[in-house]
N, C-alpha and C. Protein backbone atom coordinates (compact mmCIF):
# COMPACT_ATOMS: atom_id res chain seq x y z
N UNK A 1 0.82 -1.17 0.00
CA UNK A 1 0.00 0.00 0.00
C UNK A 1 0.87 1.24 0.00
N UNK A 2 0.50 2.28 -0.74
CA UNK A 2 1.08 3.68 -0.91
C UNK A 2 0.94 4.07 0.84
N UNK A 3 2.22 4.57 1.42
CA UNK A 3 2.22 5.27 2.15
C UNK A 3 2.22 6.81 1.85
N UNK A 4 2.09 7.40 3.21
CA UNK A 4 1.79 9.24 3.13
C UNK A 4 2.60 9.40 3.82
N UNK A 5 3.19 10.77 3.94
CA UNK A 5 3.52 11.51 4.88
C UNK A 5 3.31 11.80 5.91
N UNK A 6 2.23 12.14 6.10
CA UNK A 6 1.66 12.65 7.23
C UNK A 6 0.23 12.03 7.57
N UNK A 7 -0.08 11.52 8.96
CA UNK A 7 -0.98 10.92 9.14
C UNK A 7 -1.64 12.12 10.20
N UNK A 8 -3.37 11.76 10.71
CA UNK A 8 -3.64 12.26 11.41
C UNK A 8 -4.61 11.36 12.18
N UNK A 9 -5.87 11.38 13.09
CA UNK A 9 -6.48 10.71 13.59
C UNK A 9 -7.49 10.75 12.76
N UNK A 10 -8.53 9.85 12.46
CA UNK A 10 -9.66 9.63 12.00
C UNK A 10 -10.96 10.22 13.17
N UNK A 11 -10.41 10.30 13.97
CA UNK A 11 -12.07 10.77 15.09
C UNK A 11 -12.85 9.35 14.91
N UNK A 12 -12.52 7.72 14.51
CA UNK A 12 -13.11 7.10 14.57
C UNK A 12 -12.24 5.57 14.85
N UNK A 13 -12.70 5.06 15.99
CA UNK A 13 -11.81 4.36 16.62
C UNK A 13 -11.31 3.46 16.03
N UNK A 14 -11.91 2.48 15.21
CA UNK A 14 -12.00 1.48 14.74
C UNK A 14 -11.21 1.45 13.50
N UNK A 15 -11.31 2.71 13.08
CA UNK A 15 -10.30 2.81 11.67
C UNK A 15 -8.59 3.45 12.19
N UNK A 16 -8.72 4.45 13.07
CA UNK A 16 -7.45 4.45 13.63
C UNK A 16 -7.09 5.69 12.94
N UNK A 17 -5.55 5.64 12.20
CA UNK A 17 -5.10 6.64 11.70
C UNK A 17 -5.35 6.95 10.02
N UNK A 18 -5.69 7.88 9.44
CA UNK A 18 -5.67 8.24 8.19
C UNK A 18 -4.58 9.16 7.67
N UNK A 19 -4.31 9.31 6.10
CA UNK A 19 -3.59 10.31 5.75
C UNK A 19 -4.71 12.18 5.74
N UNK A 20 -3.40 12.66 5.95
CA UNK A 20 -3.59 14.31 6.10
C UNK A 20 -4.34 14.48 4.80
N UNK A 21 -5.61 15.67 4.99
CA UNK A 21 -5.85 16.04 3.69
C UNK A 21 -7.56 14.48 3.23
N UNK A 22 -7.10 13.40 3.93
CA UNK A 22 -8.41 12.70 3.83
C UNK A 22 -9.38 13.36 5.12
N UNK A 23 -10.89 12.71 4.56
CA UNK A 23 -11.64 12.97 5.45
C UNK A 23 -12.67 11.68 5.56
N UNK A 24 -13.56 11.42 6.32
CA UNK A 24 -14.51 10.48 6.58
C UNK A 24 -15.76 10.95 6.68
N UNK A 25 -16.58 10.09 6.31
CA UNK A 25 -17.91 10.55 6.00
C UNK A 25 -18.79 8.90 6.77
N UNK A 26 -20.05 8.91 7.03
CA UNK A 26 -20.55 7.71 6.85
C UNK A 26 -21.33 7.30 5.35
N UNK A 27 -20.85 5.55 5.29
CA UNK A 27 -21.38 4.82 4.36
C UNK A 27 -22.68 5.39 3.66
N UNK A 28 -24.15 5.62 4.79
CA UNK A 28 -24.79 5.38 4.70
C UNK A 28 -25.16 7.10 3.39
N UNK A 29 -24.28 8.30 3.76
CA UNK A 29 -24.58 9.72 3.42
C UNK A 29 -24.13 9.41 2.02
N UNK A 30 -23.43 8.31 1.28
CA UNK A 30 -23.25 8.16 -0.17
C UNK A 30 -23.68 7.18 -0.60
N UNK A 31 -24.34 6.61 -0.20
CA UNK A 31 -24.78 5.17 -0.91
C UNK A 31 -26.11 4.77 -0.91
N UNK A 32 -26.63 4.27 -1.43
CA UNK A 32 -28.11 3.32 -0.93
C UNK A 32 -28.15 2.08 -0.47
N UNK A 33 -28.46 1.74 0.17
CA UNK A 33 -28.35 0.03 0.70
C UNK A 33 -29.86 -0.86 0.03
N UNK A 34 -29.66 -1.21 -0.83
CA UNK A 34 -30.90 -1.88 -2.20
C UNK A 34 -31.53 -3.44 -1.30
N UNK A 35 -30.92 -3.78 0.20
CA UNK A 35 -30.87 -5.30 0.74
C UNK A 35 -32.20 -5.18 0.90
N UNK A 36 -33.34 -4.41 1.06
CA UNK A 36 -34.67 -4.16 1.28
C UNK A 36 -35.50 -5.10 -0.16
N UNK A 37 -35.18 -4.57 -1.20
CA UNK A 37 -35.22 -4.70 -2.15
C UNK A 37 -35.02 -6.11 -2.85
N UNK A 38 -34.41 -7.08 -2.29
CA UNK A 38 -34.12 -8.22 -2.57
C UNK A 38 -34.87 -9.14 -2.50
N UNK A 39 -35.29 -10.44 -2.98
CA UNK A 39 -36.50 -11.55 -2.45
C UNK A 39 -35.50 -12.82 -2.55
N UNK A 40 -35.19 -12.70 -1.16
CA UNK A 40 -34.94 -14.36 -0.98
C UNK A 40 -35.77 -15.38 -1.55
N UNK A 41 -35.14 -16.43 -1.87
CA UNK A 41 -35.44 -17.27 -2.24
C UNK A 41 -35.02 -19.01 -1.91
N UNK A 42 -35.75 -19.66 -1.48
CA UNK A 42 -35.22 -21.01 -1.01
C UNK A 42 -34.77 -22.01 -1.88
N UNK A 43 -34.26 -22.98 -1.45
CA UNK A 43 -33.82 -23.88 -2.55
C UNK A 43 -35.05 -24.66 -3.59
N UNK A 44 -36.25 -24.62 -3.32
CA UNK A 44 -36.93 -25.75 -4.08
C UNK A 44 -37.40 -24.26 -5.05
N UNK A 45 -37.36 -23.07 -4.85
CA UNK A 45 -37.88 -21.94 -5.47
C UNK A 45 -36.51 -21.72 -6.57
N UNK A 46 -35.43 -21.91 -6.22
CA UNK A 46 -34.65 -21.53 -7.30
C UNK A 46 -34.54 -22.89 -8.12
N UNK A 47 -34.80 -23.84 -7.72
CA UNK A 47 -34.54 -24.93 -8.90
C UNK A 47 -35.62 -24.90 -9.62
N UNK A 48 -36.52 -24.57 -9.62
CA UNK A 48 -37.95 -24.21 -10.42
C UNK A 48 -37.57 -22.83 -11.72
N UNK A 49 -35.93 -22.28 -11.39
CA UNK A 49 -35.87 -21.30 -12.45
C UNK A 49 -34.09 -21.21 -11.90
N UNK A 50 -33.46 -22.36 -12.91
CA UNK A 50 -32.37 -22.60 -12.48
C UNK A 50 -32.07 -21.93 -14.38
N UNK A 51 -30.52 -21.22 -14.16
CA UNK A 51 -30.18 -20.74 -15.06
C UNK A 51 -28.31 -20.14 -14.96
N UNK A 52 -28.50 -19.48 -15.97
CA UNK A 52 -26.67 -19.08 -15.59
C UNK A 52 -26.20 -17.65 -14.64
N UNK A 53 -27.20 -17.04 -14.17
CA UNK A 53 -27.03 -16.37 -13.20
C UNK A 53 -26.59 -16.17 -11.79
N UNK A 54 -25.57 -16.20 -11.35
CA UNK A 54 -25.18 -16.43 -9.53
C UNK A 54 -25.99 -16.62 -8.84
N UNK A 55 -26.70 -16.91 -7.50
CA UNK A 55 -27.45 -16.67 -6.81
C UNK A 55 -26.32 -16.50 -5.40
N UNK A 56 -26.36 -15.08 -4.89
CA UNK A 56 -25.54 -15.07 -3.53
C UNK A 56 -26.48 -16.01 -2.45
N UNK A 57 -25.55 -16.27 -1.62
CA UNK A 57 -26.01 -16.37 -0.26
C UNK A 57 -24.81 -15.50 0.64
N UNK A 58 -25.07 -16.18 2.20
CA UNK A 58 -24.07 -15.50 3.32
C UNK A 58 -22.93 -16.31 3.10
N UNK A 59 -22.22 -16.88 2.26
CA UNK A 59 -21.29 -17.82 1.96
C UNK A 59 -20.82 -18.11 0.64
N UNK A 60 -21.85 -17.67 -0.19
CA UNK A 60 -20.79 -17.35 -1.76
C UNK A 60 -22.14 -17.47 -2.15
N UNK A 61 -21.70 -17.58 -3.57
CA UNK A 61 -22.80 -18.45 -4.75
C UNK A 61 -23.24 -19.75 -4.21
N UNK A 62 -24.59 -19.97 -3.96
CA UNK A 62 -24.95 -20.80 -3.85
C UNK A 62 -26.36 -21.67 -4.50
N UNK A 63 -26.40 -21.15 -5.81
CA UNK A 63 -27.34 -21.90 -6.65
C UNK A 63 -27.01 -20.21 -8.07
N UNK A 64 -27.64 -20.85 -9.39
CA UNK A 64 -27.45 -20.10 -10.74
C UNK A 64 -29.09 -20.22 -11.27
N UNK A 65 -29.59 -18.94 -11.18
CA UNK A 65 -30.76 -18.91 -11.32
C UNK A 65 -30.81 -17.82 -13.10
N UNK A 66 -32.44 -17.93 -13.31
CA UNK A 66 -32.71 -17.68 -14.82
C UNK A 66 -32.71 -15.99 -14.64
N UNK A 67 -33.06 -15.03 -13.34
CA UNK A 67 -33.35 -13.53 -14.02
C UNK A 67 -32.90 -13.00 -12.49
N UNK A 68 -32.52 -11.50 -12.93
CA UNK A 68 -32.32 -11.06 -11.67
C UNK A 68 -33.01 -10.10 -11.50
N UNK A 69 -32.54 -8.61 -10.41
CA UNK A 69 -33.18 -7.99 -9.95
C UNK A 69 -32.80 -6.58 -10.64
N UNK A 70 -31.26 -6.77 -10.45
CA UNK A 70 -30.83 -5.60 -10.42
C UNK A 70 -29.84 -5.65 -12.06
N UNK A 71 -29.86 -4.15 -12.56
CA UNK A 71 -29.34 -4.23 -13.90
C UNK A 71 -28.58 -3.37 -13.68
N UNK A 72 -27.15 -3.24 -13.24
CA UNK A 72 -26.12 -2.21 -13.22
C UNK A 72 -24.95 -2.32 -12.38
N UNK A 73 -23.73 -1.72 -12.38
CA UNK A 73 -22.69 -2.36 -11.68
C UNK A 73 -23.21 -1.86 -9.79
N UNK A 74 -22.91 -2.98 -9.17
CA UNK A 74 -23.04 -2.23 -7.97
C UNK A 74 -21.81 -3.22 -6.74
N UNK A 75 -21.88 -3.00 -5.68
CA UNK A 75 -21.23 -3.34 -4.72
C UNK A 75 -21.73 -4.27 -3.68
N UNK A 76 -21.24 -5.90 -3.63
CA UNK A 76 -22.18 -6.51 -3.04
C UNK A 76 -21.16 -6.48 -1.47
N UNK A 77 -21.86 -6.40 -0.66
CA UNK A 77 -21.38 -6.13 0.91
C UNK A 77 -22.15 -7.26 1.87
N UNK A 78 -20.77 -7.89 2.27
CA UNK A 78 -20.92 -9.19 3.08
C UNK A 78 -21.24 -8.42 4.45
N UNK A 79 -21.81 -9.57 5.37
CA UNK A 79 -21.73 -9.25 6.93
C UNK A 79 -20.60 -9.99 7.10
N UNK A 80 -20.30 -10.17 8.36
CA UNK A 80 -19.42 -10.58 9.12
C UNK A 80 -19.49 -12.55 8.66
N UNK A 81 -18.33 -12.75 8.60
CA UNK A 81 -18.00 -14.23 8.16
C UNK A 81 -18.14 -14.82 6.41
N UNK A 82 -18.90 -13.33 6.13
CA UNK A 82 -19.35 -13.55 4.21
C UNK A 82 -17.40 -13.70 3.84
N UNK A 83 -17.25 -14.54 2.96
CA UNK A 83 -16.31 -14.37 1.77
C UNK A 83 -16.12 -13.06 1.64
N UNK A 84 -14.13 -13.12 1.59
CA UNK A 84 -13.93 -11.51 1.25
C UNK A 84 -13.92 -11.29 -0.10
N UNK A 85 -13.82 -12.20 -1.04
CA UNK A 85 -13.45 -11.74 -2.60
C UNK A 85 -14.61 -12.30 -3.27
N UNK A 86 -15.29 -11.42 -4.68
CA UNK A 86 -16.04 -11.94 -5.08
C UNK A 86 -15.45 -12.33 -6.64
N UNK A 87 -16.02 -13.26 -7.56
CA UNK A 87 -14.87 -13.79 -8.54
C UNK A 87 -15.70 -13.34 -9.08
């Protein structure tokens, strides 16, 4: 990782120190969170419309279904124990 020069405190514990000149904002003031928006689906429901599409779960892909929801690049965000990389 590129180091800086000069660091300062973040005002936020958990992240610690930042470079000079950054600032912090919360997640929530730039983004939308779309997880509302989603319809789970169980296993006997996705094999009824099995296709070449991913289907996430809390643990990766876990079934390839026929249509999705969403049409555009976006950012899928694990909880705690989700897989860090998505392929």
């Amino acid at each position: 990782m590129k180091t800086y020069e000069q660091y300062k405190d973040s005002g936020v514990e958990w992240i610690g120190e930042i470079p000079v000149g950054w600032g912090s904002i919360k997640t929530n003031l730039l983004t939308e969170n779309l997880d509302g928006k989603r319809v789970p689906l169980n296993s006997e429901q996705r094999g009824s419309i099995q296709g070449d599409i991913p289907y996430w779960g809390s643990n990766g892909v876990v079934d390839h279904i026929d249509d999705f929801i969403f049409d555009e690049p976006l950012v899928l965000v694990g909880e705690d124990g989700s897989p860090g990389t998505v392929n």
